[in-house]
Protein backbone atom coordinates (compact mmCIF):
# COMPACT_ATOMS: atom_id res chain seq x y z
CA UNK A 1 -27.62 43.37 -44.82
CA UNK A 2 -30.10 41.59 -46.55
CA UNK A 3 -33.46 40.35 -44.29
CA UNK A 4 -33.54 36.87 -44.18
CA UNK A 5 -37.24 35.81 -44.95
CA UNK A 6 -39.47 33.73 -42.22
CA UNK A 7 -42.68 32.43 -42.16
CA UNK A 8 -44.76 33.20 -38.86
CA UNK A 9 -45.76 29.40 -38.77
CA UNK A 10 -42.11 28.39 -39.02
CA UNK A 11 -40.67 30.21 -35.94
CA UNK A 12 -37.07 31.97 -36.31
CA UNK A 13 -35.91 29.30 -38.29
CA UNK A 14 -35.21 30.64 -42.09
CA UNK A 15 -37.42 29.06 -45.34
CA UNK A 16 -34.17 27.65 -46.72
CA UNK A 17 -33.29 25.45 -43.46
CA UNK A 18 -35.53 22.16 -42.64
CA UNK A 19 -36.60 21.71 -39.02
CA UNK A 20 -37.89 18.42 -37.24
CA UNK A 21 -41.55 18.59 -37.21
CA UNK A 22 -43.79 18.77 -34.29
CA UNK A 23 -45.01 15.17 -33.30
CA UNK A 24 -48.22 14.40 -34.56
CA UNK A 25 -50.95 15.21 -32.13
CA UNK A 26 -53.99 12.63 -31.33
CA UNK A 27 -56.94 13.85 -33.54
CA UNK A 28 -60.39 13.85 -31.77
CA UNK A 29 -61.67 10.32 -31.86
CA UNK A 30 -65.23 11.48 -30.47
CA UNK A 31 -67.53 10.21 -33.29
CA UNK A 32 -69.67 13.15 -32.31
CA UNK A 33 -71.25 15.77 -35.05
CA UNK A 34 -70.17 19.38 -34.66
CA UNK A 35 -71.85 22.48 -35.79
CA UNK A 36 -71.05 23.99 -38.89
CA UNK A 37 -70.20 27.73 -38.88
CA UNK A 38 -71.77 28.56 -42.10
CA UNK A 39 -73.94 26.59 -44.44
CA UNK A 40 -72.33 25.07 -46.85
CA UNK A 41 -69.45 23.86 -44.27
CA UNK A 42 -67.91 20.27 -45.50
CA UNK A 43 -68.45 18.52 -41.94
CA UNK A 44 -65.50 17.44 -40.55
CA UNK A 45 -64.49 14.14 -39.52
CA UNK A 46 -64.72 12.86 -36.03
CA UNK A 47 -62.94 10.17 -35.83
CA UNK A 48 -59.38 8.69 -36.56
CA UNK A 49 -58.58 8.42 -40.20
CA UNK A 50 -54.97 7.71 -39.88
CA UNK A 51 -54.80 3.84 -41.40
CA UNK A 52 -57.27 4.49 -44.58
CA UNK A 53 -57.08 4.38 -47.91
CA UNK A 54 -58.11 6.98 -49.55
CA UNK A 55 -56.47 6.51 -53.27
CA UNK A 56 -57.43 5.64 -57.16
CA UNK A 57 -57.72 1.88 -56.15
CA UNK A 58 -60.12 1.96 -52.69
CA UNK A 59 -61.63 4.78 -50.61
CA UNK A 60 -62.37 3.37 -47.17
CA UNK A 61 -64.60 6.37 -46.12
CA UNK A 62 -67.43 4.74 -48.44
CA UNK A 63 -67.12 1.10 -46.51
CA UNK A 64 -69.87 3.25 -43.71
CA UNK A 65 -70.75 6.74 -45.65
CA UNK A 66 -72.07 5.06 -48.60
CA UNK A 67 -75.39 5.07 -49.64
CA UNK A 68 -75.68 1.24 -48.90
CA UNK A 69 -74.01 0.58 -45.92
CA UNK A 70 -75.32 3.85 -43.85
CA UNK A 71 -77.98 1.03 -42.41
CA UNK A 72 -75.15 -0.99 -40.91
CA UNK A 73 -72.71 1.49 -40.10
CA UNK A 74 -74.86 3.62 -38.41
CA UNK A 75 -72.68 6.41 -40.58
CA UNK A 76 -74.15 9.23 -42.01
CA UNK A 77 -74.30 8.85 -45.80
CA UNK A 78 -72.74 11.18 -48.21
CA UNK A 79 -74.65 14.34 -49.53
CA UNK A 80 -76.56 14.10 -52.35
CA UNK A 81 -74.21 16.80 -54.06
CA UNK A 82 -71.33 13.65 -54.01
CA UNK A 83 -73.86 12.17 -57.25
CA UNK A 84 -73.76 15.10 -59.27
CA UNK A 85 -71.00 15.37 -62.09
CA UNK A 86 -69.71 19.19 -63.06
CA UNK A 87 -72.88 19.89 -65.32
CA UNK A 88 -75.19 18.92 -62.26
CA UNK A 89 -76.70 15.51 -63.92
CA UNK A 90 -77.20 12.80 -61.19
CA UNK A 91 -74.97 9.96 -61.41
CA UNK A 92 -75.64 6.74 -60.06
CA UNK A 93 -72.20 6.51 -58.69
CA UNK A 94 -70.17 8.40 -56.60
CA UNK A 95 -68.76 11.31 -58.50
CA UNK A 96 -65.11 11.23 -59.24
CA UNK A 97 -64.50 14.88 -58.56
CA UNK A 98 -65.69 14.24 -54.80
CA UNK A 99 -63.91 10.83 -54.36
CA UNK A 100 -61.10 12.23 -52.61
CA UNK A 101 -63.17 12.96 -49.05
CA UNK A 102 -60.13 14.68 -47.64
CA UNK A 103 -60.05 17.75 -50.32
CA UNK A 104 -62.93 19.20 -47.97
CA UNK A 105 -63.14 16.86 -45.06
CA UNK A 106 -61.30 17.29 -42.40
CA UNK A 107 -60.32 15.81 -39.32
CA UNK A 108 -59.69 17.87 -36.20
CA UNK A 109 -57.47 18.22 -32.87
CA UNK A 110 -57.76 20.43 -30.00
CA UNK A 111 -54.69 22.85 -30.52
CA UNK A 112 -54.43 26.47 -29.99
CA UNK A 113 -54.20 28.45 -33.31
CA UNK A 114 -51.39 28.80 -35.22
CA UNK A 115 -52.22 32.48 -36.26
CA UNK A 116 -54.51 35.05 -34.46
CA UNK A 117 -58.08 34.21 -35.58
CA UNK A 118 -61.21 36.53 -35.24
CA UNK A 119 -63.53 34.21 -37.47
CA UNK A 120 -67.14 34.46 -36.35
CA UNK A 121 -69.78 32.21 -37.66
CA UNK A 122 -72.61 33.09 -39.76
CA UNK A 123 -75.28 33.30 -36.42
CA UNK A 124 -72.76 35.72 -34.52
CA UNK A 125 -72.42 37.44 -37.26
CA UNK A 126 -76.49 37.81 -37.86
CA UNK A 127 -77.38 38.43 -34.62
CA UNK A 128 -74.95 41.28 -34.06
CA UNK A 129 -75.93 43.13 -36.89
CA UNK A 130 -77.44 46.36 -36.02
CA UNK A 131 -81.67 46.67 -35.71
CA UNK A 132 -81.50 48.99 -38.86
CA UNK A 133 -78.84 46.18 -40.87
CA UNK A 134 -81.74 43.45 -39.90
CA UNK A 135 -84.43 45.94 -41.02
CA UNK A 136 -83.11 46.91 -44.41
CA UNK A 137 -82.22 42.51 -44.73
CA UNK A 138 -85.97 41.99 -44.55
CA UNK A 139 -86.98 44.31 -46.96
């Protein structure tokens, strides 16, 4: 008998068979910063995103994260790296390989994993390396 082939995200029900999805949870609407766990970490978004545009014709994130409206929004602006085309020349425009804000940003809800996770960040990581790892790092 042939296994029948499941994904661990799916639950029993088989890859050839659609399911009703989950409802859509309430994403954290707290507007505060969180830590990065490593350094070059997109930040994620903390706030509702659900109604924007984010398309070829308008991107809403840039109506408070760009570089002339951080003042009034009280928004942090973009990263410098958002000017710079693929051969690392400053534009004086947004570049249009970062114009789509969700291919790295993300927003976030309070859910427990899908999967087993032992991700640690880069300052666990450091400071649990042995006295003789840290040593030998230094040198």
């Amino acid at each position: 008998m042939a296994q029948r082939a499941l994904d661990s995200m799916r639950g029993p029900t088989p890859l050839a068979e659609t399911v009703k999805p989950a409802p859509m949870v309430n994403p954290d609407n707290s507007d505060v910063r969180r830590v990065r766990n490593y350094a070059m970490q997109p930040p994620v978004i903390p706030h509702k995103i659900e109604s924007y545009q984010v398309d070829k014709n308008a991107n809403r994130c840039m109506m408070c994260h760009a570089r002339t409206r951080t003042q009034e929004s009280q928004a942090p602006m973009i990263s410098v790296t958002h000017f710079q085309n693929r051969d690392g020349n400053f534009l004086a425009e947004l570049s249009p390989r970062r114009y789509f804000c969700l291919q790295c940003h993300v927003p976030q809800a309070e859910l427990p994993p899908l999967v087993p996770n032992t991700f640690k960040d880069a300052d666990t990581m450091l400071n649990q390396a042995t006295p003789a790892a840290r040593a030998a790092g230094k040198k």
